[in-house]
PDB file of N, CA and C in Angstrom:
ATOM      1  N   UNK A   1      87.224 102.851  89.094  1.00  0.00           N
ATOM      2  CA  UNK A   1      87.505 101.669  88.329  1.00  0.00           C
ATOM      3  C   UNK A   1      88.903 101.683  87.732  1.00  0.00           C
ATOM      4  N   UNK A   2      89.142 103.066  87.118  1.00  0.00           N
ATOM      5  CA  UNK A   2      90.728 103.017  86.538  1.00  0.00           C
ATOM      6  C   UNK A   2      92.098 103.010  87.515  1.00  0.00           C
ATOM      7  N   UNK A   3      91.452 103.367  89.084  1.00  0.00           N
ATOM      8  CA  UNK A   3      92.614 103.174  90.013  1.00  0.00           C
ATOM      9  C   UNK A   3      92.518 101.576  90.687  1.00  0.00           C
ATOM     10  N   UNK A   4      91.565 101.005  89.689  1.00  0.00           N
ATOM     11  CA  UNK A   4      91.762  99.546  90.369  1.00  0.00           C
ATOM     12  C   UNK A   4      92.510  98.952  89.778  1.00  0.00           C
ATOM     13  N   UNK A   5      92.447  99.184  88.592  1.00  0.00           N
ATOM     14  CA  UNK A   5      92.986  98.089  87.715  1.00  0.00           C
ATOM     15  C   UNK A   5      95.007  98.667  87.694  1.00  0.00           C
ATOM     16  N   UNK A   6      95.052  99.651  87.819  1.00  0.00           N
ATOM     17  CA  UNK A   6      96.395 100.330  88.553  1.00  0.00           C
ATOM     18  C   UNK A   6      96.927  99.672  89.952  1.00  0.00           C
ATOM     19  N   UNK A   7      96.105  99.690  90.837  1.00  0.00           N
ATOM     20  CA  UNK A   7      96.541  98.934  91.801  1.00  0.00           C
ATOM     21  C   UNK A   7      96.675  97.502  91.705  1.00  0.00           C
ATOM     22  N   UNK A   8      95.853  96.632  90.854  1.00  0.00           N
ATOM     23  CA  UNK A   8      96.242  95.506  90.474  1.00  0.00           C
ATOM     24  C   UNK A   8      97.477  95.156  89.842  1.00  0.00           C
ATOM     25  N   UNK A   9      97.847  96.305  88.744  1.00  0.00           N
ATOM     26  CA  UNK A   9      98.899  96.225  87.860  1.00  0.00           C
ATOM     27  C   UNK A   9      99.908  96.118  89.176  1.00  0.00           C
ATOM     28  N   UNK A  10     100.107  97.301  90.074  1.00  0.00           N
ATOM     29  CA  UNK A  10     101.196  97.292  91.275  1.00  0.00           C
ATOM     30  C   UNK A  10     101.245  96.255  91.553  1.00  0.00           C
ATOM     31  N   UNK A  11     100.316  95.669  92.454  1.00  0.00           N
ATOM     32  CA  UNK A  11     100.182  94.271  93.207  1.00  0.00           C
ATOM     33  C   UNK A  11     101.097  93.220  92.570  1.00  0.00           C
ATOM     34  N   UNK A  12     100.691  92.963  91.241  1.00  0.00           N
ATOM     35  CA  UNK A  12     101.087  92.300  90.230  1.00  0.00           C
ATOM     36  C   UNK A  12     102.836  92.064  89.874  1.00  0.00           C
ATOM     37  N   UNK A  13     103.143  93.580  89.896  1.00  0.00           N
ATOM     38  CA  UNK A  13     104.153  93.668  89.597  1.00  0.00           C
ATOM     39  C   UNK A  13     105.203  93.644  90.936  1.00  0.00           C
ATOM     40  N   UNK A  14     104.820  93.825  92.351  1.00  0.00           N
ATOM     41  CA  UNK A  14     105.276  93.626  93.071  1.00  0.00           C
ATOM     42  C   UNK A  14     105.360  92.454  93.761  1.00  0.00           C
ATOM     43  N   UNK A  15     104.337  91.686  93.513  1.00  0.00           N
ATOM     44  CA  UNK A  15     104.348  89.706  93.702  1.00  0.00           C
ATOM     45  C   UNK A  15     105.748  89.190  92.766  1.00  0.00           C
ATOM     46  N   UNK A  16     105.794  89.719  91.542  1.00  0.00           N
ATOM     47  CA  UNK A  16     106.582  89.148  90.756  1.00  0.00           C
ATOM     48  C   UNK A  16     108.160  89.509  91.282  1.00  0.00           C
ATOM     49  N   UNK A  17     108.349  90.876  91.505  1.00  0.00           N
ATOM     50  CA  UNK A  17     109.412  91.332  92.188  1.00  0.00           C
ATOM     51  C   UNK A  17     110.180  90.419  93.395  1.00  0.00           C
ATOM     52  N   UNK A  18     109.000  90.572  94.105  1.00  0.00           N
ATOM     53  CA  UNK A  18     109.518  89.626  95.519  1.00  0.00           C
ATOM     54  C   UNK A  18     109.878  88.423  95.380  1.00  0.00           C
ATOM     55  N   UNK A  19     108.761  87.855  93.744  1.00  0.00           N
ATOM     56  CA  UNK A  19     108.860  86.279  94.171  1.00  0.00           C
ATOM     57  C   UNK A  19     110.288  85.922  92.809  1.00  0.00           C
ATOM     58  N   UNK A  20     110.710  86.641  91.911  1.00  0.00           N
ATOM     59  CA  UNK A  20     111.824  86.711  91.588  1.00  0.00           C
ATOM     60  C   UNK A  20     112.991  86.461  92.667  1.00  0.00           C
ATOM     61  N   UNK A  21     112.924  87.508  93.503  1.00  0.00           N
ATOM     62  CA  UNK A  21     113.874  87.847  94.375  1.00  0.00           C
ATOM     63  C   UNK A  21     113.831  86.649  95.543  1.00  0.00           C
ATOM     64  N   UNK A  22     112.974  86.202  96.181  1.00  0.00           N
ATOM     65  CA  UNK A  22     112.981  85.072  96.862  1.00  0.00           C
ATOM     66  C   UNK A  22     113.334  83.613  95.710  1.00  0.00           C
ATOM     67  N   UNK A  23     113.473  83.706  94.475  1.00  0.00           N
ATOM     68  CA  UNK A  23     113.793  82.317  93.965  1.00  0.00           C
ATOM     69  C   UNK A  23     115.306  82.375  94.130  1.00  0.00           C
ATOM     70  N   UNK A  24     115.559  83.624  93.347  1.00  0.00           N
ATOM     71  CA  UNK A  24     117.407  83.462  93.455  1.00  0.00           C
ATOM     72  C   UNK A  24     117.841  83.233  94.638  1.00  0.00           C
ATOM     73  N   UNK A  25     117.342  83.842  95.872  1.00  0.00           N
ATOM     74  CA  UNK A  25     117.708  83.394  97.434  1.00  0.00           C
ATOM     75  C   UNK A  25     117.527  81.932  97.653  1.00  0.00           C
ATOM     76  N   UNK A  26     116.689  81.385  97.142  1.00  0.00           N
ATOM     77  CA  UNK A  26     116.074  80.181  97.192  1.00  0.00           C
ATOM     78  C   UNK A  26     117.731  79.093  96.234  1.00  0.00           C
ATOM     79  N   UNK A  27     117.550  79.293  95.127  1.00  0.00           N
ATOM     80  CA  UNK A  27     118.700  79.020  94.451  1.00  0.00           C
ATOM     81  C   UNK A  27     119.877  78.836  95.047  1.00  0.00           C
ATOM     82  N   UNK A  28     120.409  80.019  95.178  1.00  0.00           N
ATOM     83  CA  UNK A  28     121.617  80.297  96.370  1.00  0.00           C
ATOM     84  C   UNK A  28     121.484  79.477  97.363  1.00  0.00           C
ATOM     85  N   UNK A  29     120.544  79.346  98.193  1.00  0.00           N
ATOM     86  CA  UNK A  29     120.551  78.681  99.525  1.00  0.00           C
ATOM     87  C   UNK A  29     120.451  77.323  99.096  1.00  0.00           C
ATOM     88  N   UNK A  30     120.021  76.639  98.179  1.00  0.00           N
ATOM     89  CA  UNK A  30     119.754  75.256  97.930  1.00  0.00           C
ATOM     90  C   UNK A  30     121.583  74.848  97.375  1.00  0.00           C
ATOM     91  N   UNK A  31     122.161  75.892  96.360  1.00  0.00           N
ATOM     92  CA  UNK A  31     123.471  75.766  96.090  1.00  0.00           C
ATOM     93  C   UNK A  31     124.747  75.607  96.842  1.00  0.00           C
ATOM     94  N   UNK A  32     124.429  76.288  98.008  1.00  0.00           N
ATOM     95  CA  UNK A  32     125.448  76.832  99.491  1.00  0.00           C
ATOM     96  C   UNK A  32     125.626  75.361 100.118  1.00  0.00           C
ATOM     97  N   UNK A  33     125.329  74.896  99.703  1.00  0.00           N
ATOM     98  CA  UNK A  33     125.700  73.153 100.820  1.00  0.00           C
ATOM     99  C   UNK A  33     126.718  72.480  99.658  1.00  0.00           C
ATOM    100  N   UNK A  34     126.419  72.498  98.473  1.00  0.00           N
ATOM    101  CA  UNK A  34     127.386  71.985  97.285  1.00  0.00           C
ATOM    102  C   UNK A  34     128.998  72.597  97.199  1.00  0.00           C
ATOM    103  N   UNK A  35     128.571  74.130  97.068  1.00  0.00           N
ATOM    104  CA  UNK A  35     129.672  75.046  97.629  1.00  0.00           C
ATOM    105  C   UNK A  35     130.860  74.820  98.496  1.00  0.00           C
ATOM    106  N   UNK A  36     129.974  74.826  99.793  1.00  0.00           N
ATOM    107  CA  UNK A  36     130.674  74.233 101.047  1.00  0.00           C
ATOM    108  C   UNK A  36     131.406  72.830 100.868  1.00  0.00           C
ATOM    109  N   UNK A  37     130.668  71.762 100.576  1.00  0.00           N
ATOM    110  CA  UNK A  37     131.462  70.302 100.142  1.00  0.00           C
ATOM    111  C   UNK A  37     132.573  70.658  99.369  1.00  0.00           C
ATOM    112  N   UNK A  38     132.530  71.151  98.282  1.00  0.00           N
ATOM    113  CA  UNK A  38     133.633  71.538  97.290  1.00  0.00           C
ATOM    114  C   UNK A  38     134.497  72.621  97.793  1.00  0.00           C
ATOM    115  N   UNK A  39     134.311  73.387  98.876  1.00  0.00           N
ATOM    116  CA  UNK A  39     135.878  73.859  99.590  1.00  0.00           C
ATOM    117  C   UNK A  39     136.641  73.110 100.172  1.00  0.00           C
ATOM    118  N   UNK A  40     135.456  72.522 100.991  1.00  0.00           N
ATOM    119  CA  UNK A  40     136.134  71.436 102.554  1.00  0.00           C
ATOM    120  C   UNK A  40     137.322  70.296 101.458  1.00  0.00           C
ATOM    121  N   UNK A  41     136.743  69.733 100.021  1.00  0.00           N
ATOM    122  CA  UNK A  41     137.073  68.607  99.455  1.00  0.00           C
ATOM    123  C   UNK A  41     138.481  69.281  98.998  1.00  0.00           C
ATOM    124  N   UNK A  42     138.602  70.797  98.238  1.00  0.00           N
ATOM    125  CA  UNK A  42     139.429  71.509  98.199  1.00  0.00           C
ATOM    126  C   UNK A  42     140.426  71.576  98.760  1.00  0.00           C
ATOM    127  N   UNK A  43     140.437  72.153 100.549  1.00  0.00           N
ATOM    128  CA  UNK A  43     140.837  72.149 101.054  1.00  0.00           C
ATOM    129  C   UNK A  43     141.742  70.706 101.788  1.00  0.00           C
ATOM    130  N   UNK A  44     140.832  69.795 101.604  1.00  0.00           N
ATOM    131  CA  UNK A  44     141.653  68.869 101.655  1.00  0.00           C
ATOM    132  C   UNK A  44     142.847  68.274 101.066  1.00  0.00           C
ATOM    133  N   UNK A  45     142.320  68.630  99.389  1.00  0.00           N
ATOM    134  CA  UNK A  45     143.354  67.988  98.697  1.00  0.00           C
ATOM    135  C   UNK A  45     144.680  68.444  98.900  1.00  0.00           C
ATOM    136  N   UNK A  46     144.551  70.343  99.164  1.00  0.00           N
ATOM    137  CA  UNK A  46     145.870  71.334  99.402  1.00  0.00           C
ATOM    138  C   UNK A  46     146.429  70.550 100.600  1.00  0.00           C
ATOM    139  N   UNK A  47     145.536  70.261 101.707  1.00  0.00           N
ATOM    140  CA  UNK A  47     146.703  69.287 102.416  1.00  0.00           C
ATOM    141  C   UNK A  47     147.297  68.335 102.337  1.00  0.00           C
ATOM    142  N   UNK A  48     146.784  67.817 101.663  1.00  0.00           N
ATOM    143  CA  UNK A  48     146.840  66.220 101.155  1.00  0.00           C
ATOM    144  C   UNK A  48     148.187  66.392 100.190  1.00  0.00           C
ATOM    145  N   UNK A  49     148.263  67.621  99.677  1.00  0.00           N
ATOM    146  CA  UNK A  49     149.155  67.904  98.435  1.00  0.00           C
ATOM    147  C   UNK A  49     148.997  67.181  96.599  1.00  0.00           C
ATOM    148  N   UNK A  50     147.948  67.011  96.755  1.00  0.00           N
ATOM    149  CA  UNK A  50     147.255  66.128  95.847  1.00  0.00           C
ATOM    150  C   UNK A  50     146.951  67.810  94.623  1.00  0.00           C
ATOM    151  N   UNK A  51     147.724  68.037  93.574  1.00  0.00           N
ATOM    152  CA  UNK A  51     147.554  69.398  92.991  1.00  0.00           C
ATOM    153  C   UNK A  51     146.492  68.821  91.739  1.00  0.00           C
ATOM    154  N   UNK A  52     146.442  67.930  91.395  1.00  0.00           N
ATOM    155  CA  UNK A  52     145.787  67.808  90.182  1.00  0.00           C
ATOM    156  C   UNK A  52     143.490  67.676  91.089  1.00  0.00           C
ATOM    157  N   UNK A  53     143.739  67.154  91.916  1.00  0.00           N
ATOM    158  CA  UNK A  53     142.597  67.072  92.751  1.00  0.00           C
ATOM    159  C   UNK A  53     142.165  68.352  92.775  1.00  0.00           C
ATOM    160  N   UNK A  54     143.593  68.819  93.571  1.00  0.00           N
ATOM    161  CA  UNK A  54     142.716  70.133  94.412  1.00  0.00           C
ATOM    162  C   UNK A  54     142.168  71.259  93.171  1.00  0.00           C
ATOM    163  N   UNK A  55     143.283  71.066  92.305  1.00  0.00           N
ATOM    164  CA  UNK A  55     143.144  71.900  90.685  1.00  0.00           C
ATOM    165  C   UNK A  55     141.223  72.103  90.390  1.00  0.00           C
ATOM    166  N   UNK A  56     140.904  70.980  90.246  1.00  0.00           N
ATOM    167  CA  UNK A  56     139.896  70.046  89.752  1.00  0.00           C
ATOM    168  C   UNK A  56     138.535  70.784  91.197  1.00  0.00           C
ATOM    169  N   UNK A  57     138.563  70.726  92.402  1.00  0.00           N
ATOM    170  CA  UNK A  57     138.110  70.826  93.407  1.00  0.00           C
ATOM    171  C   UNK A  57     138.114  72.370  93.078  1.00  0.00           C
ATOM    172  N   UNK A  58     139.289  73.438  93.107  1.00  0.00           N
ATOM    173  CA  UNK A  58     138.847  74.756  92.784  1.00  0.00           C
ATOM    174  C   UNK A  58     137.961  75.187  91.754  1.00  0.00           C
ATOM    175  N   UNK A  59     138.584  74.636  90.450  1.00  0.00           N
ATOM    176  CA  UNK A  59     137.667  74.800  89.377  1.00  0.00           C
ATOM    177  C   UNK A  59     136.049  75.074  89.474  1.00  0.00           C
ATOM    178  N   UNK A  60     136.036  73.387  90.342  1.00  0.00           N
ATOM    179  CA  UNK A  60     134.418  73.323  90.465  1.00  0.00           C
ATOM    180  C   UNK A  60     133.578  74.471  91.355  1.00  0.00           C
ATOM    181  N   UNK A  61     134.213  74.731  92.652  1.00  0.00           N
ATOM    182  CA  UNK A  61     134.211  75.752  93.573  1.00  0.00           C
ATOM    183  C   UNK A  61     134.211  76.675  92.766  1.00  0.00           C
ATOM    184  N   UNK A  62     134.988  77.534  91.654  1.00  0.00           N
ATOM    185  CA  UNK A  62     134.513  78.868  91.802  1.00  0.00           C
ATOM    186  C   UNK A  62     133.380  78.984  90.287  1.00  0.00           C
ATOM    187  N   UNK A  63     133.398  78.117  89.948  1.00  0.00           N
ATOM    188  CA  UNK A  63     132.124  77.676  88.606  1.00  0.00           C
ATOM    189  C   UNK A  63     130.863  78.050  89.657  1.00  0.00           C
ATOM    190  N   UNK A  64     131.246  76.819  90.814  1.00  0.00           N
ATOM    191  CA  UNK A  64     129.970  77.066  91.358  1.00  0.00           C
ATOM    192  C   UNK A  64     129.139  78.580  92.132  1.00  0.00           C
ATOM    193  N   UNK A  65     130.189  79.509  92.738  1.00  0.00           N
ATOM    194  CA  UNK A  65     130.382  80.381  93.297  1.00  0.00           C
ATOM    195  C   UNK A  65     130.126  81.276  92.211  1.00  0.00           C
ATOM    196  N   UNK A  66     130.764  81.579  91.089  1.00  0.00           N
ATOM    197  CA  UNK A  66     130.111  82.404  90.202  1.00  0.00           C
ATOM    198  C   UNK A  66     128.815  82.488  89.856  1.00  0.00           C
ATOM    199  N   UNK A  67     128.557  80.886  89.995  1.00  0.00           N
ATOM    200  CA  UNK A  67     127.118  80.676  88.851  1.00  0.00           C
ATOM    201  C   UNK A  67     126.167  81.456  89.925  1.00  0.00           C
ATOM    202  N   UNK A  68     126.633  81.479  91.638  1.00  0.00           N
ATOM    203  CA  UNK A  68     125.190  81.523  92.304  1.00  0.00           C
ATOM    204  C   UNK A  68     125.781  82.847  92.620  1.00  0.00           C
ATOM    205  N   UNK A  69     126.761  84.041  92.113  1.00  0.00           N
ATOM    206  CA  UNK A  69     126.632  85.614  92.502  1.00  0.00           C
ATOM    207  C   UNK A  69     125.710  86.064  91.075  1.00  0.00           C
ATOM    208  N   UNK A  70     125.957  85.360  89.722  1.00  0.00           N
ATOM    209  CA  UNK A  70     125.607  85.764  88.728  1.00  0.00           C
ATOM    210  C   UNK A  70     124.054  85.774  88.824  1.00  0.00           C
ATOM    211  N   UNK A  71     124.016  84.426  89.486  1.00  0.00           N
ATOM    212  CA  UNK A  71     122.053  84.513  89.931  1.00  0.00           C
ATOM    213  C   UNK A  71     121.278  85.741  91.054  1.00  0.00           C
ATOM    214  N   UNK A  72     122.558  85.827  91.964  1.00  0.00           N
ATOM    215  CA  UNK A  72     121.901  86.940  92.906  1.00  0.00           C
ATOM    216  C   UNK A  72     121.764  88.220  92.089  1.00  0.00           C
ATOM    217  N   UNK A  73     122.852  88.517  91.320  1.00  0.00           N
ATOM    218  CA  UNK A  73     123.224  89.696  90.708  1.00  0.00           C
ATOM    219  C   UNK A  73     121.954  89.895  89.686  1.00  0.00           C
ATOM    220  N   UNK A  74     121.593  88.727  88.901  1.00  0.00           N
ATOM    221  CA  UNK A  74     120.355  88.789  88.096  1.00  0.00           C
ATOM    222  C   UNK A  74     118.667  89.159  89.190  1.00  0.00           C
ATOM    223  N   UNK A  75     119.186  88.796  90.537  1.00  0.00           N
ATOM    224  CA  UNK A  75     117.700  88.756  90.802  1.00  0.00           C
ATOM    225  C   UNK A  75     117.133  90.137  91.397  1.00  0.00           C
ATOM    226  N   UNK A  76     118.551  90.579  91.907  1.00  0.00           N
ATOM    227  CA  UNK A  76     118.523  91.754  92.618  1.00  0.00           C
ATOM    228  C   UNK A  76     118.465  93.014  91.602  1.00  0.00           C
ATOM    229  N   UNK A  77     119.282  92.622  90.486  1.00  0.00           N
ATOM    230  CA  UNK A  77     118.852  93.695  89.032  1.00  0.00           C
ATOM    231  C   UNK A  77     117.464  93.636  88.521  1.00  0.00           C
ATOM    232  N   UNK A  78     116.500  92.493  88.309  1.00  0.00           N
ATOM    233  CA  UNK A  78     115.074  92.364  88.373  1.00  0.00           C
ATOM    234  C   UNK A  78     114.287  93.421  89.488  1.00  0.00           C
ATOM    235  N   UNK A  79     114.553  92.633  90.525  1.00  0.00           N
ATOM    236  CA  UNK A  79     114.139  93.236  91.908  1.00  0.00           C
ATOM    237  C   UNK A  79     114.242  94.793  92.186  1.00  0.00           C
ATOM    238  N   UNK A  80     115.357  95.547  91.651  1.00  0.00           N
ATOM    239  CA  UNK A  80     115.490  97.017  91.530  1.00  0.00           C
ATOM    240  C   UNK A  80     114.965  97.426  90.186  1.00  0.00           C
ATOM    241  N   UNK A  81     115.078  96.760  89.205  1.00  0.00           N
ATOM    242  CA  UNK A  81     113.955  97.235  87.542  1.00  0.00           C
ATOM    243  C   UNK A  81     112.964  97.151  87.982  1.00  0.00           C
ATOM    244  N   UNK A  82     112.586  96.553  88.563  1.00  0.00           N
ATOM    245  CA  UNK A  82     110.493  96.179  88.249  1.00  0.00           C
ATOM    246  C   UNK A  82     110.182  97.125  89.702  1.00  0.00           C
ATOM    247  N   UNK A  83     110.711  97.893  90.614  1.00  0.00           N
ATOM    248  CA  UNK A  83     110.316  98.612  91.627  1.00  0.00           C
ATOM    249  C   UNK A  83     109.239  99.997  90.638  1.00  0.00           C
ATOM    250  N   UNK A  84     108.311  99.857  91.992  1.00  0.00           N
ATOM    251  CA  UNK A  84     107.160 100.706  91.454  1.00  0.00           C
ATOM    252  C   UNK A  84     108.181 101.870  90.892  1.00  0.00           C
ATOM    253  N   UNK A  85     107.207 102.984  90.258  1.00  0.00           N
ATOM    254  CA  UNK A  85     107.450 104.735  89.431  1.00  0.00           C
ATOM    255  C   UNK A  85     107.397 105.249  90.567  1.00  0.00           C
ATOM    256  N   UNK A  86     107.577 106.521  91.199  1.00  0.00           N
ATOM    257  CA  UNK A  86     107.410 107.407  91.672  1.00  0.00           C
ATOM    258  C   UNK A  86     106.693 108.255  90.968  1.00  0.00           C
ATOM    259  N   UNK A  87     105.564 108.806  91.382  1.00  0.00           N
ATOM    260  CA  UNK A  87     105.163 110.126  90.160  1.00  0.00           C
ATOM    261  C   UNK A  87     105.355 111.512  90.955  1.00  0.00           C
ATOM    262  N   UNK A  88     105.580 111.908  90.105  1.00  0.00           N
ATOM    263  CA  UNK A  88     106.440 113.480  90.353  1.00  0.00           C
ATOM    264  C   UNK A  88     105.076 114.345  91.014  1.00  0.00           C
ATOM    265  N   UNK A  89     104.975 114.971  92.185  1.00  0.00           N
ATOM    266  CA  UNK A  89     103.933 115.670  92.668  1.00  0.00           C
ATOM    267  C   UNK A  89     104.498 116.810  92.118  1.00  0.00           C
ATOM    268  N   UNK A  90     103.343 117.829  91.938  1.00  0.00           N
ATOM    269  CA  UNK A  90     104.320 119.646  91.452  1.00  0.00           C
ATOM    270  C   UNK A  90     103.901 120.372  92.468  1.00  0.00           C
TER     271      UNK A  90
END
């Protein structure tokens, strides 16, 4: 009975792990199309020579780019905290 409720606790704690770790991927991947628009728009303006645009176009780009490493970085630090104990055999 006491190694059930242990293996539940695991279970438990490893659903949460994964499903942490699949949201920030989730996040990221829903973010990565916004990203992309805001280089291409970027990139345009630098040709365009348009500096106050493109100014404006980077800004947003690396706001956005930070916000979604800061999320991976949070999910993958979850994802390595909440990994099962090892218990020490002697």
């Amino acid at each position: 009975m006491a190694g059930d409720s242990k293996a539940d606790a695991g279970s438990i704690r490893s659903a949460i792990r994964w499903g942490l770790l699949l949201a920030a991927v989730a996040t990221i991947g829903f973010r990565l199309s916004r990203v992309a628009h805001e280089f291409r728009e970027w990139r345009e303006a630098v040709r365009f020579g348009d500096s106050s645009a493109a100014d404006a176009w980077r800004t947003s780009l690396m706001i956005d780019s930070i916000g979604s490493l800061i999320v991976l970085a949070i999910g993958l630090a979850v994802f390595y905290g909440l990994r099962p104990r090892g218990t020490s055999q002697p």
